[in-house]
C-alpha atoms as a PDB file:
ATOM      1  CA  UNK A   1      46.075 115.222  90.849  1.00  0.00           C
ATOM      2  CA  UNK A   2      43.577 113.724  88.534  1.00  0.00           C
ATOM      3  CA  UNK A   3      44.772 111.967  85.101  1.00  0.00           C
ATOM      4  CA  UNK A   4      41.410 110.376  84.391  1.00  0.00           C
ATOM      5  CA  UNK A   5      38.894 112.843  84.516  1.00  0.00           C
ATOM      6  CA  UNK A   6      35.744 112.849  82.607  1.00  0.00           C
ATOM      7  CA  UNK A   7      32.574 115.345  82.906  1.00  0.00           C
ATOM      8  CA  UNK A   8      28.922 114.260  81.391  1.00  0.00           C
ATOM      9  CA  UNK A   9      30.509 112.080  78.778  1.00  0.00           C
ATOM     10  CA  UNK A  10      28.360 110.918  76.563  1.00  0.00           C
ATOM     11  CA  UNK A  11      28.262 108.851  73.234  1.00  0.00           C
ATOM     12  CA  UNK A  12      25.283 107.470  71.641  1.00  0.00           C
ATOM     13  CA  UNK A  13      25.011 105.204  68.714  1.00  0.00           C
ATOM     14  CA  UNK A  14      22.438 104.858  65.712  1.00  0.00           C
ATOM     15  CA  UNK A  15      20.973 101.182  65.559  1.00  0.00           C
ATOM     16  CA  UNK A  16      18.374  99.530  63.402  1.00  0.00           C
ATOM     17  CA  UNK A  17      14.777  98.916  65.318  1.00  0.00           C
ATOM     18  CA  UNK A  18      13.634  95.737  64.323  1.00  0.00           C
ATOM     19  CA  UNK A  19      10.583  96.308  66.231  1.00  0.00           C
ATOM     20  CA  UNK A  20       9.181  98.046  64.117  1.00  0.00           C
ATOM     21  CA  UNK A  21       8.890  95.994  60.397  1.00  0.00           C
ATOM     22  CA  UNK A  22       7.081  93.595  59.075  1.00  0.00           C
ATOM     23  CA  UNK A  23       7.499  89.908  59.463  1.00  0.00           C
ATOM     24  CA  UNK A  24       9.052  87.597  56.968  1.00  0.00           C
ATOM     25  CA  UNK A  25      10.764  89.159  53.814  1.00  0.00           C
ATOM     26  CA  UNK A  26       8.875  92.204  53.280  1.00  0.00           C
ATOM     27  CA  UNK A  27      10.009  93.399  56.577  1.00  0.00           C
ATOM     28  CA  UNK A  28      13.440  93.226  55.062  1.00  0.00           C
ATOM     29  CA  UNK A  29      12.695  94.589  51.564  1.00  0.00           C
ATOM     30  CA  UNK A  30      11.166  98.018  53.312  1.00  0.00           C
ATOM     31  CA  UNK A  31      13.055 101.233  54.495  1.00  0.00           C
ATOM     32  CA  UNK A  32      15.127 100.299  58.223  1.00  0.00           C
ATOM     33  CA  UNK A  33      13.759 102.304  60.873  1.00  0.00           C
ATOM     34  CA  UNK A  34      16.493 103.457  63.179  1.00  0.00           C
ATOM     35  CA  UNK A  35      16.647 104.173  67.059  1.00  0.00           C
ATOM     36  CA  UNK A  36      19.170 105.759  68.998  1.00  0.00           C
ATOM     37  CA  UNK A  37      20.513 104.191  72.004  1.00  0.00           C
ATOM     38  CA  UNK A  38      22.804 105.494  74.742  1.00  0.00           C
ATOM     39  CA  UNK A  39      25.603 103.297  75.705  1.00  0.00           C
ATOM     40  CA  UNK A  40      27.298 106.264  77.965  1.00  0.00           C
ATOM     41  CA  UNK A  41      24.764 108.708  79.591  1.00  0.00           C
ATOM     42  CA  UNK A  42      26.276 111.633  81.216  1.00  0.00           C
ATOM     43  CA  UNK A  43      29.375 109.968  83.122  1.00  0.00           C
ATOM     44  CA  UNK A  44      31.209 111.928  85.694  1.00  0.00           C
ATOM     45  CA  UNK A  45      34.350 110.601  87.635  1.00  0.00           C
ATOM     46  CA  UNK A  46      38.025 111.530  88.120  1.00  0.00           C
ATOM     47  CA  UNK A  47      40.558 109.138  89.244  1.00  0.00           C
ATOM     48  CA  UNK A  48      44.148 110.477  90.702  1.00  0.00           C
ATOM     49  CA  UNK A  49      47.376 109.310  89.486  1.00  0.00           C
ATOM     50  CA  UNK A  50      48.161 105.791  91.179  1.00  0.00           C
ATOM     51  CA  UNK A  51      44.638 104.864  92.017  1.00  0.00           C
ATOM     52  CA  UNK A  52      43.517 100.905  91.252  1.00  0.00           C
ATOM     53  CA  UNK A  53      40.047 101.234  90.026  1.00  0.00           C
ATOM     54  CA  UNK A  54      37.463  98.622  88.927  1.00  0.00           C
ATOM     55  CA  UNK A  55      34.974 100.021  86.500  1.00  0.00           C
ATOM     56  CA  UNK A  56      32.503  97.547  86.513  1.00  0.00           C
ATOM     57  CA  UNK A  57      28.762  96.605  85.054  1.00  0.00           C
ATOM     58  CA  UNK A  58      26.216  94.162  83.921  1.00  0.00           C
ATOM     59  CA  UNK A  59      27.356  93.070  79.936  1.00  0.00           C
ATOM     60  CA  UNK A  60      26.049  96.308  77.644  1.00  0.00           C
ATOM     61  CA  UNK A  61      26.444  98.829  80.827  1.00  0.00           C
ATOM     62  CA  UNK A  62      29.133 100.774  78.444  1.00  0.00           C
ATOM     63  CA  UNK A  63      32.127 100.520  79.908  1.00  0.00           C
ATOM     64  CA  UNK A  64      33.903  99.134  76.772  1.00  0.00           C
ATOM     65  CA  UNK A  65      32.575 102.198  75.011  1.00  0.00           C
ATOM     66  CA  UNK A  66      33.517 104.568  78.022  1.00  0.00           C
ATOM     67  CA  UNK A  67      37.193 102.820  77.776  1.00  0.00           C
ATOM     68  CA  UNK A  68      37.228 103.614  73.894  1.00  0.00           C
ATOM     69  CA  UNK A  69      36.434 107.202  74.539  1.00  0.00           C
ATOM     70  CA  UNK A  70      39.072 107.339  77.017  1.00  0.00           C
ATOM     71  CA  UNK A  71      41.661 105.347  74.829  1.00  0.00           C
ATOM     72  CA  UNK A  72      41.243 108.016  71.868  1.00  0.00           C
ATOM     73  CA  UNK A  73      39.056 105.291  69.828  1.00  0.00           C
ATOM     74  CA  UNK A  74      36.020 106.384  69.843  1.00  0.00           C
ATOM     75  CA  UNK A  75      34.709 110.355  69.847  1.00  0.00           C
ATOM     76  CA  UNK A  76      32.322 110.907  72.273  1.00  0.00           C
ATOM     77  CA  UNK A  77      28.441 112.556  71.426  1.00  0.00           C
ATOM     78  CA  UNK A  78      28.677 115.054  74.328  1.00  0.00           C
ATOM     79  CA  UNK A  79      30.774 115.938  77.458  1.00  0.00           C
ATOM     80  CA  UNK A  80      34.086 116.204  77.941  1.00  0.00           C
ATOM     81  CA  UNK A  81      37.468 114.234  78.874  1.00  0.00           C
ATOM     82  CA  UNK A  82      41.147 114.530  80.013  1.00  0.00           C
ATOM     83  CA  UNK A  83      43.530 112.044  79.873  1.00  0.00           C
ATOM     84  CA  UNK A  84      46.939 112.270  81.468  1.00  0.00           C
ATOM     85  CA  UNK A  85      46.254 116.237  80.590  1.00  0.00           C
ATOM     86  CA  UNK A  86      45.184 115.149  76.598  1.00  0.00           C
ATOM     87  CA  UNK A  87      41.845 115.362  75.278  1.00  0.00           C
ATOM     88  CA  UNK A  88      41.927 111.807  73.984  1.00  0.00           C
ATOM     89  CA  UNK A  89      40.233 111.614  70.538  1.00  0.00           C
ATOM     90  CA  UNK A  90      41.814 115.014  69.675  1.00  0.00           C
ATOM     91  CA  UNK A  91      45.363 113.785  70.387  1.00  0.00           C
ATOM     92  CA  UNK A  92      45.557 109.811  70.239  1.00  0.00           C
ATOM     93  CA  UNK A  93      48.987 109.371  69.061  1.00  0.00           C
ATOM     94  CA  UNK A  94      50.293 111.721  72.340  1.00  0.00           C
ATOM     95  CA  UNK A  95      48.154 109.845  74.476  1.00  0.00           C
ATOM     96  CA  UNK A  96      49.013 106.262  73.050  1.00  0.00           C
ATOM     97  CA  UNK A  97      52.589 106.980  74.944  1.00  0.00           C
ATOM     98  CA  UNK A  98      51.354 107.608  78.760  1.00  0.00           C
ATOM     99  CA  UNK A  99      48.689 104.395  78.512  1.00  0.00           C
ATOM    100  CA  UNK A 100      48.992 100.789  77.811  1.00  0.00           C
ATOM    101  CA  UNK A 101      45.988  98.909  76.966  1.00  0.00           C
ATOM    102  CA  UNK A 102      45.321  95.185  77.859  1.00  0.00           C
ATOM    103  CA  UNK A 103      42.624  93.185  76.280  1.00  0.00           C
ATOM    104  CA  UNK A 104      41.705  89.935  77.341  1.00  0.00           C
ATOM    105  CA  UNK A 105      40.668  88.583  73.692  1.00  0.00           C
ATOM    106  CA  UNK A 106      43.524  90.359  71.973  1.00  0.00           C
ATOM    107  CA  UNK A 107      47.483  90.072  71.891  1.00  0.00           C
ATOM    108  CA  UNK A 108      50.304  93.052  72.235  1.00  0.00           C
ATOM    109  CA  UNK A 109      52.878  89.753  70.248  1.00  0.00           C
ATOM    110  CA  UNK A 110      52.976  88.747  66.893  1.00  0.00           C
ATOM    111  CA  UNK A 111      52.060  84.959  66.813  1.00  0.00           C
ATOM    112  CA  UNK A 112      55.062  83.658  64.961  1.00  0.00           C
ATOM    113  CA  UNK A 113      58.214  86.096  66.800  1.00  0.00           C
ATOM    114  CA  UNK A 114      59.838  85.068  70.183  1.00  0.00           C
ATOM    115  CA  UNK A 115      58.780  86.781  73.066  1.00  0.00           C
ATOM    116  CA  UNK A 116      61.604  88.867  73.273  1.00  0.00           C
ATOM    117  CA  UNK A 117      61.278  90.057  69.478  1.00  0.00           C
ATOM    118  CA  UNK A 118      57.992  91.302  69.972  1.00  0.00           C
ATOM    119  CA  UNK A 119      59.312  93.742  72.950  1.00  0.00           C
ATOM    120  CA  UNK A 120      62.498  94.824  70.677  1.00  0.00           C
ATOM    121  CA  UNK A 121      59.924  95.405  67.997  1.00  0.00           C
ATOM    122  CA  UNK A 122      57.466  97.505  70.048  1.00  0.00           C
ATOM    123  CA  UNK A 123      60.337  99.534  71.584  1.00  0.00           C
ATOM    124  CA  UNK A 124      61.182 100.488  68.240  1.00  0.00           C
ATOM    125  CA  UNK A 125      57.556 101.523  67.498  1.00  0.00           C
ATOM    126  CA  UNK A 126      57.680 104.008  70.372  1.00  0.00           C
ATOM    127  CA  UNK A 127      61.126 105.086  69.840  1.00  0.00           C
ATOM    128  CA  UNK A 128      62.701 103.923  72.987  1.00  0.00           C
ATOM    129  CA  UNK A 129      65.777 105.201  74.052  1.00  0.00           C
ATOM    130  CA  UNK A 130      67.605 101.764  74.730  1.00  0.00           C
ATOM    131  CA  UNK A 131      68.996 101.863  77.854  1.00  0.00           C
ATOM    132  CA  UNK A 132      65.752 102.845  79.186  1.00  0.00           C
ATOM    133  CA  UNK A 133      63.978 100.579  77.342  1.00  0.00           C
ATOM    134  CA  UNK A 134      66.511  97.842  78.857  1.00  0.00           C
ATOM    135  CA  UNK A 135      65.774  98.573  82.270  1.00  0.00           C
ATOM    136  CA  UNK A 136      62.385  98.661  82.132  1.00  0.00           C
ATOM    137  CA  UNK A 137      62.237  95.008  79.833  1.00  0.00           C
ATOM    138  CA  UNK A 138      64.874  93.822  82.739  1.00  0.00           C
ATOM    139  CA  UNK A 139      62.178  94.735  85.385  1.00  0.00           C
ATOM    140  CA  UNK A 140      59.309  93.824  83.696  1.00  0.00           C
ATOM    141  CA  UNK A 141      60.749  90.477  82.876  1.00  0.00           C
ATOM    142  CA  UNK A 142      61.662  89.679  86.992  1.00  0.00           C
ATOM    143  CA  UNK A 143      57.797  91.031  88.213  1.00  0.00           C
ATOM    144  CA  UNK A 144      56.260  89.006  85.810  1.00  0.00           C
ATOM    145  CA  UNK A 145      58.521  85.860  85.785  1.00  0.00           C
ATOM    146  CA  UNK A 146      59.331  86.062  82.272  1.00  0.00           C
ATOM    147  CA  UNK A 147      62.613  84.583  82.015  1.00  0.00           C
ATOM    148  CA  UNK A 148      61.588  80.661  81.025  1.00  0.00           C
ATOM    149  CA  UNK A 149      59.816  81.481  77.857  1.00  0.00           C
ATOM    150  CA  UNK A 150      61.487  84.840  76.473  1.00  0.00           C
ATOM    151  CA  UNK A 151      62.707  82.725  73.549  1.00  0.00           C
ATOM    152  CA  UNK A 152      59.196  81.126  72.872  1.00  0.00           C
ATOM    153  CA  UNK A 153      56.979  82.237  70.003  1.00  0.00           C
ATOM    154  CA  UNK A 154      53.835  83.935  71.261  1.00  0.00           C
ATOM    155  CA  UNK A 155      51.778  81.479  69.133  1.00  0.00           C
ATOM    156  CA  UNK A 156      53.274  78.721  71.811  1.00  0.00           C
ATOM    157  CA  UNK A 157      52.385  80.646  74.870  1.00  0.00           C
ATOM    158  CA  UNK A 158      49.406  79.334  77.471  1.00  0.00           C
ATOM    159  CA  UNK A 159      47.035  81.827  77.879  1.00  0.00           C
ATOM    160  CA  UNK A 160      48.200  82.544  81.393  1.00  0.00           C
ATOM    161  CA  UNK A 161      52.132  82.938  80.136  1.00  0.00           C
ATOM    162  CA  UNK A 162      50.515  85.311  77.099  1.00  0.00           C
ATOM    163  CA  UNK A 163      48.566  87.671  79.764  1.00  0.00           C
ATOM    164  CA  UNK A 164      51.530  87.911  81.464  1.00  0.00           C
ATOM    165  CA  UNK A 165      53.905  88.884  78.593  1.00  0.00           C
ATOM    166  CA  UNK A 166      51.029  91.179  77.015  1.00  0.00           C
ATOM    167  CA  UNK A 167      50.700  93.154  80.392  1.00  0.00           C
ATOM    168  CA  UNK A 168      54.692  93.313  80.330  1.00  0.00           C
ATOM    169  CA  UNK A 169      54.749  94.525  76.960  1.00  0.00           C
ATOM    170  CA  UNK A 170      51.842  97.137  77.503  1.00  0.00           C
ATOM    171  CA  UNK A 171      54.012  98.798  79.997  1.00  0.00           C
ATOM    172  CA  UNK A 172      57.604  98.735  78.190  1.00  0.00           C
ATOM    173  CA  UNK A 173      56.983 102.468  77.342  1.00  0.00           C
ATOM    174  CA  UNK A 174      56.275 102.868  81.375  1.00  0.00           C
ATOM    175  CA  UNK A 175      52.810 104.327  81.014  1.00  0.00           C
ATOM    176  CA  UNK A 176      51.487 106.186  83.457  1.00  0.00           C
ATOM    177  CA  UNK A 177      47.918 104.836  83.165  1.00  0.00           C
ATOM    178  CA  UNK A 178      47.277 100.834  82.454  1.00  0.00           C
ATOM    179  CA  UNK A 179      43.911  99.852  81.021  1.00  0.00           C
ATOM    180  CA  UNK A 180      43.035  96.460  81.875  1.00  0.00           C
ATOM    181  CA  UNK A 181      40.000  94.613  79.756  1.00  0.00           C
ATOM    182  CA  UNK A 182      39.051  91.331  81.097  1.00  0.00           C
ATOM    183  CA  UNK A 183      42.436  90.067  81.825  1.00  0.00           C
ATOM    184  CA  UNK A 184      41.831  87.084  83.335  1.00  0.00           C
ATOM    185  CA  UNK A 185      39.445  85.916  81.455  1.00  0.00           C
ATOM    186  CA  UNK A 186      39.879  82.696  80.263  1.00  0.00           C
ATOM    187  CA  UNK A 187      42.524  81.447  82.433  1.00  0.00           C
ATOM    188  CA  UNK A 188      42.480  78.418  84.948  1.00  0.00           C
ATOM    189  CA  UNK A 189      41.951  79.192  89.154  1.00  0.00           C
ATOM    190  CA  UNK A 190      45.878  78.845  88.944  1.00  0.00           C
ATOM    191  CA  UNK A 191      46.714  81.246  86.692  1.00  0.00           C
ATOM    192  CA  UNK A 192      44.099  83.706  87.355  1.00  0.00           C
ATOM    193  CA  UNK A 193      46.120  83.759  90.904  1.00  0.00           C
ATOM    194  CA  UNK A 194      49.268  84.050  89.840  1.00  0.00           C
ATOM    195  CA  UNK A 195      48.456  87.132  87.417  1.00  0.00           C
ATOM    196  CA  UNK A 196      46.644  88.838  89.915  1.00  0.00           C
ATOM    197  CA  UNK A 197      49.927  88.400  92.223  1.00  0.00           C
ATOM    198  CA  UNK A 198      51.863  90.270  89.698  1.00  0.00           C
ATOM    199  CA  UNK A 199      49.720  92.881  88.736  1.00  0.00           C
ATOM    200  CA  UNK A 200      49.974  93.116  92.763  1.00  0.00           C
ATOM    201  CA  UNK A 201      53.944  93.275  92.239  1.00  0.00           C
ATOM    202  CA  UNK A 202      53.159  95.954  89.397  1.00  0.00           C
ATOM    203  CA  UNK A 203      51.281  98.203  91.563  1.00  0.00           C
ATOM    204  CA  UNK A 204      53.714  98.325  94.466  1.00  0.00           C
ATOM    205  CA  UNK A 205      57.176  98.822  91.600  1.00  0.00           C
ATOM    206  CA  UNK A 206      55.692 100.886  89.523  1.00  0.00           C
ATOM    207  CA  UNK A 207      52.778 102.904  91.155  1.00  0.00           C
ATOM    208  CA  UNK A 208      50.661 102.806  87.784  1.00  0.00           C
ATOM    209  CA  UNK A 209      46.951 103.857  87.558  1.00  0.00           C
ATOM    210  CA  UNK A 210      44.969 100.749  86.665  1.00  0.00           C
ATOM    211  CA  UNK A 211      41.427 101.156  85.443  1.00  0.00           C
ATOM    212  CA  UNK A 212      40.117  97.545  85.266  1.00  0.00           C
ATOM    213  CA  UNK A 213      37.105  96.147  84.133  1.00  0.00           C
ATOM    214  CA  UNK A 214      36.190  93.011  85.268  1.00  0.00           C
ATOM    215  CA  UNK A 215      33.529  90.536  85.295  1.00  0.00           C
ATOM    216  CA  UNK A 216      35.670  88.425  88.271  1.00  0.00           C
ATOM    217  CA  UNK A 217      34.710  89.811  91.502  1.00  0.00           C
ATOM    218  CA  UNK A 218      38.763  87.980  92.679  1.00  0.00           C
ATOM    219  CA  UNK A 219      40.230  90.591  90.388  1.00  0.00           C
ATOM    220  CA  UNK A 220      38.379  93.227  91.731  1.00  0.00           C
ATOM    221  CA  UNK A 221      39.238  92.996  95.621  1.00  0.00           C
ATOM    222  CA  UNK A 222      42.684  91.352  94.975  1.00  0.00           C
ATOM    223  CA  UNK A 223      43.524  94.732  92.573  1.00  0.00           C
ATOM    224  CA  UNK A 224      41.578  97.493  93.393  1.00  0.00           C
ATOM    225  CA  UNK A 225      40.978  99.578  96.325  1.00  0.00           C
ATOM    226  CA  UNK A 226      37.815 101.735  94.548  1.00  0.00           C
ATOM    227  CA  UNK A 227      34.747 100.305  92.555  1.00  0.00           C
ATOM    228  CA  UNK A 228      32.889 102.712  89.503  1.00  0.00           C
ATOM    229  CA  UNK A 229      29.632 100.562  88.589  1.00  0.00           C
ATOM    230  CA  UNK A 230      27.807 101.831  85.877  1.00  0.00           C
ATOM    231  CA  UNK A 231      24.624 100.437  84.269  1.00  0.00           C
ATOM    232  CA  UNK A 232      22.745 101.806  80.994  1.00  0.00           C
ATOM    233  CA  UNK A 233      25.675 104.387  80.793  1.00  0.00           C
ATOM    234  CA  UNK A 234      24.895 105.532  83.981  1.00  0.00           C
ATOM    235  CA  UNK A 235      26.685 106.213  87.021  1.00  0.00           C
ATOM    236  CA  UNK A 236      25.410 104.369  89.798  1.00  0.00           C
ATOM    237  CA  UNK A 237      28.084 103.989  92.736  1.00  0.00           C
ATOM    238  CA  UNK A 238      31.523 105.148  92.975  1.00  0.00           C
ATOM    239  CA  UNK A 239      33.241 104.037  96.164  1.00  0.00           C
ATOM    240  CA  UNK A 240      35.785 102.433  97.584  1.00  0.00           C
ATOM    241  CA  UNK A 241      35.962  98.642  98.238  1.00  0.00           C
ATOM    242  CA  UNK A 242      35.472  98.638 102.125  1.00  0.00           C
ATOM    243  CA  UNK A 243      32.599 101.313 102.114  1.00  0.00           C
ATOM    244  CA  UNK A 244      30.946  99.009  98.990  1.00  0.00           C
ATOM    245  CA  UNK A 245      30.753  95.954 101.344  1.00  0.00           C
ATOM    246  CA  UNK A 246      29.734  97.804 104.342  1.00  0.00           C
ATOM    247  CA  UNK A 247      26.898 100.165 102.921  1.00  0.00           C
ATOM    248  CA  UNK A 248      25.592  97.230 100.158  1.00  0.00           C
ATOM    249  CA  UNK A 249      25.989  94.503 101.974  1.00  0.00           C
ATOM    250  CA  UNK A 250      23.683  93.782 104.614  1.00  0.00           C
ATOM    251  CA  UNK A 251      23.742  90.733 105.314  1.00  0.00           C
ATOM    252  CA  UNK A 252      27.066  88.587 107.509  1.00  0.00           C
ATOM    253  CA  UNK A 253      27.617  85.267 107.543  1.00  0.00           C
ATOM    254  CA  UNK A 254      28.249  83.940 111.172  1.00  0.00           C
ATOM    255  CA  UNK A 255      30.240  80.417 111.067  1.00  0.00           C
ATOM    256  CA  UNK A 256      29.635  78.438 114.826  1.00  0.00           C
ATOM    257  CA  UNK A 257      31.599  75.458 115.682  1.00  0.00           C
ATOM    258  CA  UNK A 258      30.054  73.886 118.428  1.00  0.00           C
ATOM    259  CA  UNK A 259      29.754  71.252 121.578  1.00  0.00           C
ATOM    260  CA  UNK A 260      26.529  70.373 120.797  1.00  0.00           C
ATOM    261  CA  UNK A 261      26.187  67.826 118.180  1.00  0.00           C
ATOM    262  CA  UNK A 262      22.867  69.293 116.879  1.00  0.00           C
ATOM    263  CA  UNK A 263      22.953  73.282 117.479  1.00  0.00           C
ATOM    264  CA  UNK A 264      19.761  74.841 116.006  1.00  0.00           C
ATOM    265  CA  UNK A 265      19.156  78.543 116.282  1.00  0.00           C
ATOM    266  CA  UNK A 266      15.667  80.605 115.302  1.00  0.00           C
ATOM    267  CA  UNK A 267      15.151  83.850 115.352  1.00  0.00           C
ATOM    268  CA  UNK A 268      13.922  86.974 113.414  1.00  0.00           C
ATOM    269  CA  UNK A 269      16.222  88.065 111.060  1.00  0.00           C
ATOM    270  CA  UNK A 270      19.035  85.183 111.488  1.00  0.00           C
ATOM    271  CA  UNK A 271      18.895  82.155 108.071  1.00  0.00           C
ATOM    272  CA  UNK A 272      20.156  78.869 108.559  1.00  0.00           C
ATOM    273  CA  UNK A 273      22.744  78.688 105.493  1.00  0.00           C
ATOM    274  CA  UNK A 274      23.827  75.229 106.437  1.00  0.00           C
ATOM    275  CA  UNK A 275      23.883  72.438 109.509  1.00  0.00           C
ATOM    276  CA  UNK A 276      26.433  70.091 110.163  1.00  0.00           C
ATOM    277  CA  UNK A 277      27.209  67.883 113.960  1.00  0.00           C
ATOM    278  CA  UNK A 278      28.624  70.591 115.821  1.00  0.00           C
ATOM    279  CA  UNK A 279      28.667  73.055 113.178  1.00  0.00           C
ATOM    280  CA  UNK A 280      26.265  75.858 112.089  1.00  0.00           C
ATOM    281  CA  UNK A 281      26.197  78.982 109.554  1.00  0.00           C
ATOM    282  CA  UNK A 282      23.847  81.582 109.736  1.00  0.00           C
ATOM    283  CA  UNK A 283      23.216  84.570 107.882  1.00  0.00           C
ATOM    284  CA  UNK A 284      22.474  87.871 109.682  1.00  0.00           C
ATOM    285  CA  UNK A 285      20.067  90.213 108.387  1.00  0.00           C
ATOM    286  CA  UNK A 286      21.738  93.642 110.330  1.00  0.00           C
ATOM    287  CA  UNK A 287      18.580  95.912 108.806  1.00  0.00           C
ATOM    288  CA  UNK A 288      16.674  93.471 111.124  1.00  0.00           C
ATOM    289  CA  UNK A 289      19.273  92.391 114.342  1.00  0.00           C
ATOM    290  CA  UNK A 290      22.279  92.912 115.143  1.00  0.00           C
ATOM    291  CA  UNK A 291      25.162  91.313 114.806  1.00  0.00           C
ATOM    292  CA  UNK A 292      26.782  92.056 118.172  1.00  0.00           C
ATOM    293  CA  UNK A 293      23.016  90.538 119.640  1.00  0.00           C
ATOM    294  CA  UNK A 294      22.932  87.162 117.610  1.00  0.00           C
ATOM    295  CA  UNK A 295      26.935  86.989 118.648  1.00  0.00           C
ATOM    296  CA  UNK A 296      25.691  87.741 122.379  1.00  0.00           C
ATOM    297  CA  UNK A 297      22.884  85.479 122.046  1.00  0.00           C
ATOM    298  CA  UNK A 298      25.087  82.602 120.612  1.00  0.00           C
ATOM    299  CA  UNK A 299      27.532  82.381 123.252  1.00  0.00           C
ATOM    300  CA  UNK A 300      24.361  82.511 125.791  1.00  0.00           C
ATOM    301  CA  UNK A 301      23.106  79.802 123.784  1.00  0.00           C
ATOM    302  CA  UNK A 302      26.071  77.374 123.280  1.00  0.00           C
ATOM    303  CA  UNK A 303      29.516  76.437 124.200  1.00  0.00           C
ATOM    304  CA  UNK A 304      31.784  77.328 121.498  1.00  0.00           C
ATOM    305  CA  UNK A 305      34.612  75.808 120.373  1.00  0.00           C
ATOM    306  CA  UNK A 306      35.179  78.425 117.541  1.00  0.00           C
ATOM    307  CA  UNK A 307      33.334  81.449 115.908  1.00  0.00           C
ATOM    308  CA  UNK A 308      33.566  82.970 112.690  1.00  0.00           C
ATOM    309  CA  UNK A 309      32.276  85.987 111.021  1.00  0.00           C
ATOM    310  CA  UNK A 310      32.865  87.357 107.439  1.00  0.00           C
ATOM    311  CA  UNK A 311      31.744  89.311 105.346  1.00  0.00           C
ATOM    312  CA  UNK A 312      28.764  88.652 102.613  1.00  0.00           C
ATOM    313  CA  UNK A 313      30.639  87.701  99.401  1.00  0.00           C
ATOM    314  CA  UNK A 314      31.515  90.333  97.319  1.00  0.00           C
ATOM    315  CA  UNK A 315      29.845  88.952  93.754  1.00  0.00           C
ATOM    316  CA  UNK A 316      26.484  88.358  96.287  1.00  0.00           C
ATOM    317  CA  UNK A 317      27.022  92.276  97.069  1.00  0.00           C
ATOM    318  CA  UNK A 318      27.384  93.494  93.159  1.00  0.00           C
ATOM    319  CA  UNK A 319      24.440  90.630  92.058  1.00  0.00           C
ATOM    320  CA  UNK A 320      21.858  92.436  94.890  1.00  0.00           C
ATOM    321  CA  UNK A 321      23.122  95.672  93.379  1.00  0.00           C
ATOM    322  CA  UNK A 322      21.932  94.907  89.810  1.00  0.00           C
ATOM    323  CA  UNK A 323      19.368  93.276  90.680  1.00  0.00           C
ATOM    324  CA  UNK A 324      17.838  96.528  92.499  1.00  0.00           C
ATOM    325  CA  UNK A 325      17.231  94.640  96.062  1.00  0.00           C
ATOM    326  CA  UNK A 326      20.196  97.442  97.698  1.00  0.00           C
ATOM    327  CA  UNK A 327      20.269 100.340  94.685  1.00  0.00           C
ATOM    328  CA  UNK A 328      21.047 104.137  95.766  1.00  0.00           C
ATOM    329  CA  UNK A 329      22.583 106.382  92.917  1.00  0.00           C
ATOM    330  CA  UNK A 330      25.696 107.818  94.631  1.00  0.00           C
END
């Protein structure tokens, strides 16, 4: 069963063309000239209940403005949309109690209250019944490892503890859907892990639909199981996470540890990435060879000690992607 479902949504905005006005200040003293751009052209995708999605594109692709639509912020120009059975801009306050929302640049907690004041205060903003409300907090605060700083203002928070407790508080009202913005943004190596751990946590207690858009290719493969990348408002692939790697990426990266102090290895299709004594890492073109033929052809070649292959690096994959060198509308 779908609760994300959208069919040729569309929203355009009016925007002044500076192109076209004089320089210096009587371009500014005549009449603007508007254009109309598209941010979200014609966008068609579903997503069932309990699916972790990232819905992902180069900076201006419009998935901020495809998340507004969705959120009940923004009216759309044309198409249509269904959220958890709610069209969203026609019924935002209905909807605002199946989603959460999770910006990276903005906070659930009020600066100057404890922790725990903020999540009494937004349980009385939806109403909660309070033994429900308990038991979720209770939960929440044990995924999440909440307990040390409960009593801390929010303004006192590091950004990795204030993720943490925003995401918490997003889903005190259990939500059936959680929209995540750029939630590790920000935030050290360490702390980027250890939120992506418990939005792992969250996903296996809770079964919540995550849409998550994410510049981090780490939060993409360490959350989600399906990608959505749009660019220009525009569809372009929607897929799941194995299939991406395996129909984008064509290259593999072969790692050789070696007897020979100096292995070199030439041959059409195969890169040298790097050299080392006793070590080599190639990159295999498989539109051009093989891998199963270099792998043959190494072991004929040298005695190994160890052998390696993985897969070309996700961020590589979505880069080539933009960048037109492996594009296919899907």
């Amino acid at each position: 069963m779908s609760v994300i479902f959208t069919e040729n949504l569309s929203r355009s905005f009016k925007t002044r063309d500076y192109a076209v006005r004089s320089k210096g200040l009587k371009g500014w003293l005549e009449k603007p000239v508007f254009k109309t751009v598209k941010a979200v052209d014609d966008l068609s995708f579903s997503i069932a209940a309990g699916e972790k999605v990232a819905f992902i594109g180069p900076n201006g692709a419009g998935k901020s403005t495809t998340l507004k639509m969705l959120c009940g912020l923004l009216r759309p120009s044309g198409g249509s949309a269904q959220v958890c059975g709610f069209v969203p801009w026609d019924k935002p306050q209905e909807l605002s109690r199946q989603i959460g929302l999770v910006f990276g640049q903005r906070s659930h907690l009020w600066p100057a209250l404890p922790v725990q004041d903020s999540f009494d205060l937004l349980a009385s903003i939806y109403n909660l019944d309070q033994a429900a409300y308990a038991a979720q907090r209770n939960k929440l605060i044990e995924v999440f490892g909440l307990q040390d700083f409960l009593g801390q203002t929010a303004r006192t928070l590091s950004l990795g503890q204030r993720m943490r407790c925003d995401i918490a508080a997003a889903l005190l009202h259990q939500p059936a859907i959680l929209f995540l913005d750029e939630p590790t943004i920000g935030l050290d190596v360490t702390a980027k892990a250890l939120l992506r751990d418990h939005l792992n946590k969250l996903a296996h207690e809770f079964e919540t639909t995550i849409l998550l858009t994410s510049h981090d290719t780490d939060d993409i493969e360490r959350i989600c199981g399906r990608v959505i990348l749009i660019d220009h408002g525009k569809k372009l692939i929607d897929t799941d996470l194995v299939s991406l790697k395996r129909d984008y990426a064509r290259n593999k990266t072969l790692r050789l540890a070696t007897v020979e102090a100096q292995p070199r290895y030439e041959i059409s299709g195969v890169k040298i990435i790097s050299q080392a004594p006793h070590q080599i890492t190639l990159s295999v073109d498989t539109n051009i060879i093989a891998l199963e033929q270099v792998v043959a052809d190494c072991l004929g070649r040298f005695k190994l000690q160890d052998i390696a292959i993985e897969d070309f690096p996700l961020e590589e994959v979505i880069k080539n992607i933009y960048a037109g060198k492996s594009y296919e509308t899907r």
